[in-house]
Protein backbone atom coordinates (compact mmCIF):
# COMPACT_ATOMS: atom_id res chain seq x y z
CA UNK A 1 14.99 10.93 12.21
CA UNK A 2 12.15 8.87 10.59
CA UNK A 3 10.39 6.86 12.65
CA UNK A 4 9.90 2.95 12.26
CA UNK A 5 6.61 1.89 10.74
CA UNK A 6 4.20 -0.76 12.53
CA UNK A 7 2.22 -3.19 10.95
CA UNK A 8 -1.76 -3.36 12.18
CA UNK A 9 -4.84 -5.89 11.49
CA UNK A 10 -8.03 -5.22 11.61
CA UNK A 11 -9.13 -6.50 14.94
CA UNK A 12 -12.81 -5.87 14.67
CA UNK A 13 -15.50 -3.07 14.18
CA UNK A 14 -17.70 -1.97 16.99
CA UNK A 15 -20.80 -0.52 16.78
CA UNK A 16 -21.34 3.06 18.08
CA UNK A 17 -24.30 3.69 21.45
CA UNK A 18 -26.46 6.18 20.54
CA UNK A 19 -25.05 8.70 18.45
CA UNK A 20 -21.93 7.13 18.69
CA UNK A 21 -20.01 6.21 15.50
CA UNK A 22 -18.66 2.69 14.83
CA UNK A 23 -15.20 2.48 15.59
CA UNK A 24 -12.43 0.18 14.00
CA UNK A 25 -9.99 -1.65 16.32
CA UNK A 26 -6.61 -1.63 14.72
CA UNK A 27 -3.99 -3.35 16.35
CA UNK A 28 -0.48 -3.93 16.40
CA UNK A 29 0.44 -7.96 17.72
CA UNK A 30 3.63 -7.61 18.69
CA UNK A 31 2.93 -4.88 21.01
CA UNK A 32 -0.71 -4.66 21.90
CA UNK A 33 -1.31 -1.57 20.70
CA UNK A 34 -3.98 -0.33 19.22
CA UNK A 35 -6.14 2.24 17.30
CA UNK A 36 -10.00 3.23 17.83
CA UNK A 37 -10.85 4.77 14.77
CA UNK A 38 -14.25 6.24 14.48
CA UNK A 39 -15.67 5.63 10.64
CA UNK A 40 -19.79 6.66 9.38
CA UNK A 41 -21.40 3.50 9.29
CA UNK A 42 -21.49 3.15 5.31
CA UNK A 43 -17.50 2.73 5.65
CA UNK A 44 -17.67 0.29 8.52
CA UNK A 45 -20.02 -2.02 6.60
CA UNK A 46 -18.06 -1.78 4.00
CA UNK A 47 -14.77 -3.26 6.12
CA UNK A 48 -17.57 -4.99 7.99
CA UNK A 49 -18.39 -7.62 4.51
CA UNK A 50 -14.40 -7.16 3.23
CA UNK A 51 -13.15 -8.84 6.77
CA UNK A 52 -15.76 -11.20 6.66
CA UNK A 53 -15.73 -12.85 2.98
CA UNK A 54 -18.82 -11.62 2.52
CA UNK A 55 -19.20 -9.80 -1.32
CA UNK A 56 -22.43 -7.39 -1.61
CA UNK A 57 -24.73 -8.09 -4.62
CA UNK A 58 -23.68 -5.00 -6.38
CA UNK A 59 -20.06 -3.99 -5.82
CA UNK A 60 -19.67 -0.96 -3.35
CA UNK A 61 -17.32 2.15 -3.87
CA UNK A 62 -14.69 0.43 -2.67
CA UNK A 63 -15.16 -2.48 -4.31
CA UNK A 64 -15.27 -0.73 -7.83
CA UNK A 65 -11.92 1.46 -6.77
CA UNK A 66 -9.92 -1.60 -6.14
CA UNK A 67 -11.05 -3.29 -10.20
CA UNK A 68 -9.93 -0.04 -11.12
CA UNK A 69 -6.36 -0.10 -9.34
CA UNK A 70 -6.17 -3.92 -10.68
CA UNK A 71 -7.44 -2.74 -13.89
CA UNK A 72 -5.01 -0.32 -14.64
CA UNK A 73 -1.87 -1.60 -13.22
CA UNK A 74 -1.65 0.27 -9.92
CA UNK A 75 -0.64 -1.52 -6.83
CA UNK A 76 -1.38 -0.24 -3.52
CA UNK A 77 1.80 -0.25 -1.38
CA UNK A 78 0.33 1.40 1.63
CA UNK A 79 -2.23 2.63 3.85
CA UNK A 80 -0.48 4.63 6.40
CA UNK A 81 -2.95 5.96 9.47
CA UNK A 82 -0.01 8.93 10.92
CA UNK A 83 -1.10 11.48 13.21
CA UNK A 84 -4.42 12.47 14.86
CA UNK A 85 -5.65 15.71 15.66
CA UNK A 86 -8.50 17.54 17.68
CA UNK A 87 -12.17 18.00 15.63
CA UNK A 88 -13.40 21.05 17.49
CA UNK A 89 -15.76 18.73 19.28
CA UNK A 90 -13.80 17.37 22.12
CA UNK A 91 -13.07 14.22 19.72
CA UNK A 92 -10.14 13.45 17.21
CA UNK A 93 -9.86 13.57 13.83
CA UNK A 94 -7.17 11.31 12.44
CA UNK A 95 -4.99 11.57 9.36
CA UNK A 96 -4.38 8.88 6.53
CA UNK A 97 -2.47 8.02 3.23
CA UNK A 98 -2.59 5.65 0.69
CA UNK A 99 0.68 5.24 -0.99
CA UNK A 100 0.29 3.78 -4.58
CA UNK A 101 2.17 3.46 -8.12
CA UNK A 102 2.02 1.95 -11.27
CA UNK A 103 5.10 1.15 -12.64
CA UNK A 104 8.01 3.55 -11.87
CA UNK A 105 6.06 6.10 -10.84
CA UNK A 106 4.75 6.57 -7.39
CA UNK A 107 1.90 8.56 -5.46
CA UNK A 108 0.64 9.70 -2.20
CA UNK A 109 -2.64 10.80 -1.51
CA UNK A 110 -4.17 11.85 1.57
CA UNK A 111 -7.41 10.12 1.98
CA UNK A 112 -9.97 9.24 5.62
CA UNK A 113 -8.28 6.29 7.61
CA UNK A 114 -11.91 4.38 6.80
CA UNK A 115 -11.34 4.70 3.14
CA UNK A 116 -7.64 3.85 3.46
CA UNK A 117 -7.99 0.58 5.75
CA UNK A 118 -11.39 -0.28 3.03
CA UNK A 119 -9.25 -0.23 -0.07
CA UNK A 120 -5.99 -1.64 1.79
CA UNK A 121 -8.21 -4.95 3.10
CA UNK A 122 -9.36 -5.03 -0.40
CA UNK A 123 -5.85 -4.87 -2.14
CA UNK A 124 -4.17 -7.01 -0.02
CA UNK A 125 -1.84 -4.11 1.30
CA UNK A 126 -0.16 -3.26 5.15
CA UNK A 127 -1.99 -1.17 7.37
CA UNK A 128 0.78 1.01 8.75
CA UNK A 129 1.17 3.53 11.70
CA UNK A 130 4.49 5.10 13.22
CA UNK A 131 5.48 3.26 16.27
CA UNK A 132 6.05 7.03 17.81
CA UNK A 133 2.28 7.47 17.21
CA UNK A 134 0.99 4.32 18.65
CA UNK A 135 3.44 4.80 21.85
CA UNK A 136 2.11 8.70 22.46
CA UNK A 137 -0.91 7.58 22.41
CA UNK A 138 -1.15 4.67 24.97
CA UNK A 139 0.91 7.37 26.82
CA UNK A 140 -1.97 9.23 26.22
CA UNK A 141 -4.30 6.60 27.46
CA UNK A 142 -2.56 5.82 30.45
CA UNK A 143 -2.72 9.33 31.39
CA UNK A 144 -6.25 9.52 30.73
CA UNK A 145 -7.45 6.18 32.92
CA UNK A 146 -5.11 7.86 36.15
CA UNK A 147 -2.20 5.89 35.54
CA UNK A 148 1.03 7.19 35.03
CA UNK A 149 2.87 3.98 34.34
CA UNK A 150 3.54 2.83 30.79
CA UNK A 151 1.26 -0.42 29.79
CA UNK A 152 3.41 -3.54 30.22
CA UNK A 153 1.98 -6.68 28.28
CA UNK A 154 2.94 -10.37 29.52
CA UNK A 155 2.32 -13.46 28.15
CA UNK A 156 0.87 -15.87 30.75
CA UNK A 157 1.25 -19.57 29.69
CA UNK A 158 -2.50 -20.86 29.22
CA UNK A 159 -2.43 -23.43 32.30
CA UNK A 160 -1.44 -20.40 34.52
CA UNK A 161 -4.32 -18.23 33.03
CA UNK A 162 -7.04 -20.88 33.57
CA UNK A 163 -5.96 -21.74 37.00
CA UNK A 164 -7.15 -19.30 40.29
CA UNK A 165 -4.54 -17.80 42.27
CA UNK A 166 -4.73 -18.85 46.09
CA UNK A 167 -3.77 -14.77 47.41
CA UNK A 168 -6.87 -13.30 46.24
């Protein structure tokens, strides 16, 4: 049974501490879910300057790969983050594809999520992950912080938000 496909933004890039890397906040808006991707700080400048308007002097990698997909008649359908698994060094490493054709034809390629979410800001395509994936891991998360309970997001109506509540 395939799983149903979510749609994520970009919700920002934060800069690693120390020897930290910079991580990319996906999210999903519907839900509030969301994905901390770790990229090398070349990639996250480069999503860095596409998310902000900003175009470099001299085009970057990414820059020249999407001429070449609008070039040549390729349209980038996809960028699909799917699974992660464990790097060996207590971390994650997760998994990416960038579905593509030209014409009839059609390709996928695995390729890093940074690269993927890079090329699909600059094409103009979805950022995709299974909902299956997203819900294991804010199961995951959950776990993690001590809390057994699934995460349940409300919407409080602004005037409710601002105010203070008297039970405190």
């Amino acid at each position: 049974m395939a799983t149903e496909d979510v749609v994520l933004s970009v919700r920002g890039v934060a800069a690693g501490f120390g020897d930290e890397a910079p991580l990319v906040v996906l999210q999903d808006e519907p839900r509030s879910s969301s994905l901390r991707i770790p990229v090398g700080p070349y990639e996250a400048s480069s999503i860095i300057l596409e998310v902000e308007g900003i175009a470099p002097y001299r085009p970057l990698a990414h820059d020249l790969l999407a001429t070449f997909f609008r070039d040549h008649g390729f349209l980038l359908e996809s960028a699909r983050i799917y699974d992660a698994i464990p790097d060996g060094d207590g971390g994650e490493r997760f998994l990416s594809r960038i579905r593509y054709r030209k014409g009839l034809r059609k390709w996928e390629k695995e390729v890093r999520p940074s690269d993927a979410i890079a090329l699909a800001l600059r094409l103009g395509a979805p950022i995709l992950a299974p909902r299956e994936f997203l819900d294991r891991r804010e199961a995951r998360r959950a776990a993690a912080a001590g809390d057994t309970r699934l995460p349940l997001y409300l919407q409080v109506p602004r005037s409710e938000a601002a105010g203070s509540r008297s039970d405190r």
